[in-house]
C-alpha atoms as a PDB file:
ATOM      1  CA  UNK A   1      -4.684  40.717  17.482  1.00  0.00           C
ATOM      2  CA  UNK A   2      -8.335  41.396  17.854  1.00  0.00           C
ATOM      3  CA  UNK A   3      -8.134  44.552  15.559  1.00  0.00           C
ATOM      4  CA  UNK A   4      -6.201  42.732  12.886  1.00  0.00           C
ATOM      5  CA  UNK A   5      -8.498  40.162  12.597  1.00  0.00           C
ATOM      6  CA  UNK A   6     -11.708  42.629  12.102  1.00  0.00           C
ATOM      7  CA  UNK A   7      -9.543  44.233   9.935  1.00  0.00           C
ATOM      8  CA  UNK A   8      -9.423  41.792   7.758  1.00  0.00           C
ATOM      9  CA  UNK A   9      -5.293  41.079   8.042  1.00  0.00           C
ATOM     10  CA  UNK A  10      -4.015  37.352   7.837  1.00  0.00           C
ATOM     11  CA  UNK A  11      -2.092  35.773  10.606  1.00  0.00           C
ATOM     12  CA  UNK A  12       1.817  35.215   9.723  1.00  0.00           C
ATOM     13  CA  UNK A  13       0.622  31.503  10.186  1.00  0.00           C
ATOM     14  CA  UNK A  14      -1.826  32.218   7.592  1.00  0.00           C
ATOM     15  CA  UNK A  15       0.361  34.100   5.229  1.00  0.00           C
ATOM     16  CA  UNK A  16       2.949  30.850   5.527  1.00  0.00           C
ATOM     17  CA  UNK A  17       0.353  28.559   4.988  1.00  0.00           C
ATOM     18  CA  UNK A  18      -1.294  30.543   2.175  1.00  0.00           C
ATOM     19  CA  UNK A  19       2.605  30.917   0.635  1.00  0.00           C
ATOM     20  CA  UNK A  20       3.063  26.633   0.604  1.00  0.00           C
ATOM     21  CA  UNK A  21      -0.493  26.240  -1.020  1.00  0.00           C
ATOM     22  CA  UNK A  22       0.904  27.776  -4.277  1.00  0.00           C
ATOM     23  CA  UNK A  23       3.150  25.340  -5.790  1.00  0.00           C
ATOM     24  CA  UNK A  24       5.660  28.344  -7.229  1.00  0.00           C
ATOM     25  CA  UNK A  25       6.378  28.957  -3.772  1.00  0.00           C
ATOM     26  CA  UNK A  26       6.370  25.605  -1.822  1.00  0.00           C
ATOM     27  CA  UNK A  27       9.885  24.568  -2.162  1.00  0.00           C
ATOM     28  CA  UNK A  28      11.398  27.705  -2.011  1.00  0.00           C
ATOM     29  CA  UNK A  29       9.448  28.462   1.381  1.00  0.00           C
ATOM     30  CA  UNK A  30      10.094  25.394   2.923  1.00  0.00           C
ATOM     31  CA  UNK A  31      13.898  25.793   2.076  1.00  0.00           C
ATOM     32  CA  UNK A  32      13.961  29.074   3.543  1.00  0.00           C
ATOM     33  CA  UNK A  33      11.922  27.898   7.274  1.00  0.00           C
ATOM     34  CA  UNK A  34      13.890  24.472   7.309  1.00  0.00           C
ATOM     35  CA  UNK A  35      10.593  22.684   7.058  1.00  0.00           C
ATOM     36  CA  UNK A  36      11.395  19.385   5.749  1.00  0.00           C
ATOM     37  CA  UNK A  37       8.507  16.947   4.676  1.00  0.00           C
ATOM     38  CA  UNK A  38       8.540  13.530   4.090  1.00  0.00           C
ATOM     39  CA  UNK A  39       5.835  12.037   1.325  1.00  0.00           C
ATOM     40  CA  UNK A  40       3.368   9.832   2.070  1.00  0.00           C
ATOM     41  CA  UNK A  41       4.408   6.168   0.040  1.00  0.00           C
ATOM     42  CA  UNK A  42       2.178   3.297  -0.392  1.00  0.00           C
ATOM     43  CA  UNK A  43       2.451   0.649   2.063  1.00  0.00           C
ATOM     44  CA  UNK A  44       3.773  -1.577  -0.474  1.00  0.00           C
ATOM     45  CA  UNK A  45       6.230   0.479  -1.337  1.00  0.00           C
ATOM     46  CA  UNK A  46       6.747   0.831   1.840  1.00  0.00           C
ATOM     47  CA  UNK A  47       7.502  -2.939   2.556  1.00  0.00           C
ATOM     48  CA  UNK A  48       9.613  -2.904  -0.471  1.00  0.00           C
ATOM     49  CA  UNK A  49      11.777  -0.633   0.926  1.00  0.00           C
ATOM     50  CA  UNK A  50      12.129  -2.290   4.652  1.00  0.00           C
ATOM     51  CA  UNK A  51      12.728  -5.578   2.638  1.00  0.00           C
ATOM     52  CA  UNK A  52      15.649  -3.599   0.481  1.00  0.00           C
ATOM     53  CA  UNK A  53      17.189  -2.588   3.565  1.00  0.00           C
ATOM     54  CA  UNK A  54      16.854  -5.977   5.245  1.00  0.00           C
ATOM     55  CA  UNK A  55      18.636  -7.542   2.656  1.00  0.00           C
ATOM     56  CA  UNK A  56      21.685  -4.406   2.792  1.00  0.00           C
ATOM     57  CA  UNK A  57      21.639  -5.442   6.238  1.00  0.00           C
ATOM     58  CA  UNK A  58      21.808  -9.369   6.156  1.00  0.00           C
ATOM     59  CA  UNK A  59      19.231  -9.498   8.235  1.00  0.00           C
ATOM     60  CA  UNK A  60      17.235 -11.127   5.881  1.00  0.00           C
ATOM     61  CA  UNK A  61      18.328 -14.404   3.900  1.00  0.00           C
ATOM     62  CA  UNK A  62      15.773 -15.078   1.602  1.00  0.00           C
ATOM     63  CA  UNK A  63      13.883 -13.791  -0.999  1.00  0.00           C
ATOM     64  CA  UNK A  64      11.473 -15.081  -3.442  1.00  0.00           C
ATOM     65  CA  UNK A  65      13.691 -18.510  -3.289  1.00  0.00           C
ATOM     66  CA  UNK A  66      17.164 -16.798  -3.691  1.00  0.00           C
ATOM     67  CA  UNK A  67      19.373 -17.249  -1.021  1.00  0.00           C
ATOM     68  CA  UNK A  68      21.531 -14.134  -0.424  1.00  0.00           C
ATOM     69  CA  UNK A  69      24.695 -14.161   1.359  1.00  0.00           C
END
């Protein structure tokens, strides 16, 4: 490893990483290695979501002054 690195040769981590930077390649490359991510949403977004699923669920009854069954 010591010799490839004065040579000058990337890493396979850095050849992966260097891959996902270009945005040509990201999906593709992340398809191929399984690599799933997950965006970043705002936290209100976020709360609207948990709110959404609250009210799929039942578990919550009321919102903004409607009463849901």
């Amino acid at each position: 490893m010591t010799k490839r690195d004065k040579a000058g040769h990337n890493t396979v981590a850095d050849s992966l990483r260097e891959l996902i930077r270009k945005e040509d390649n990201r999906r593709p490359v992340q398809k191929l290695f399984g690599l799933t991510v997950e965006p970043e949403v705002s936290p209100t977004l976020a709360s609207l979501l948990l709110a959404i699923d609250q009210v799929q669920q039942g578990s919550l009854r009321l919102v903004s002054g409607i009463d849901h069954p």
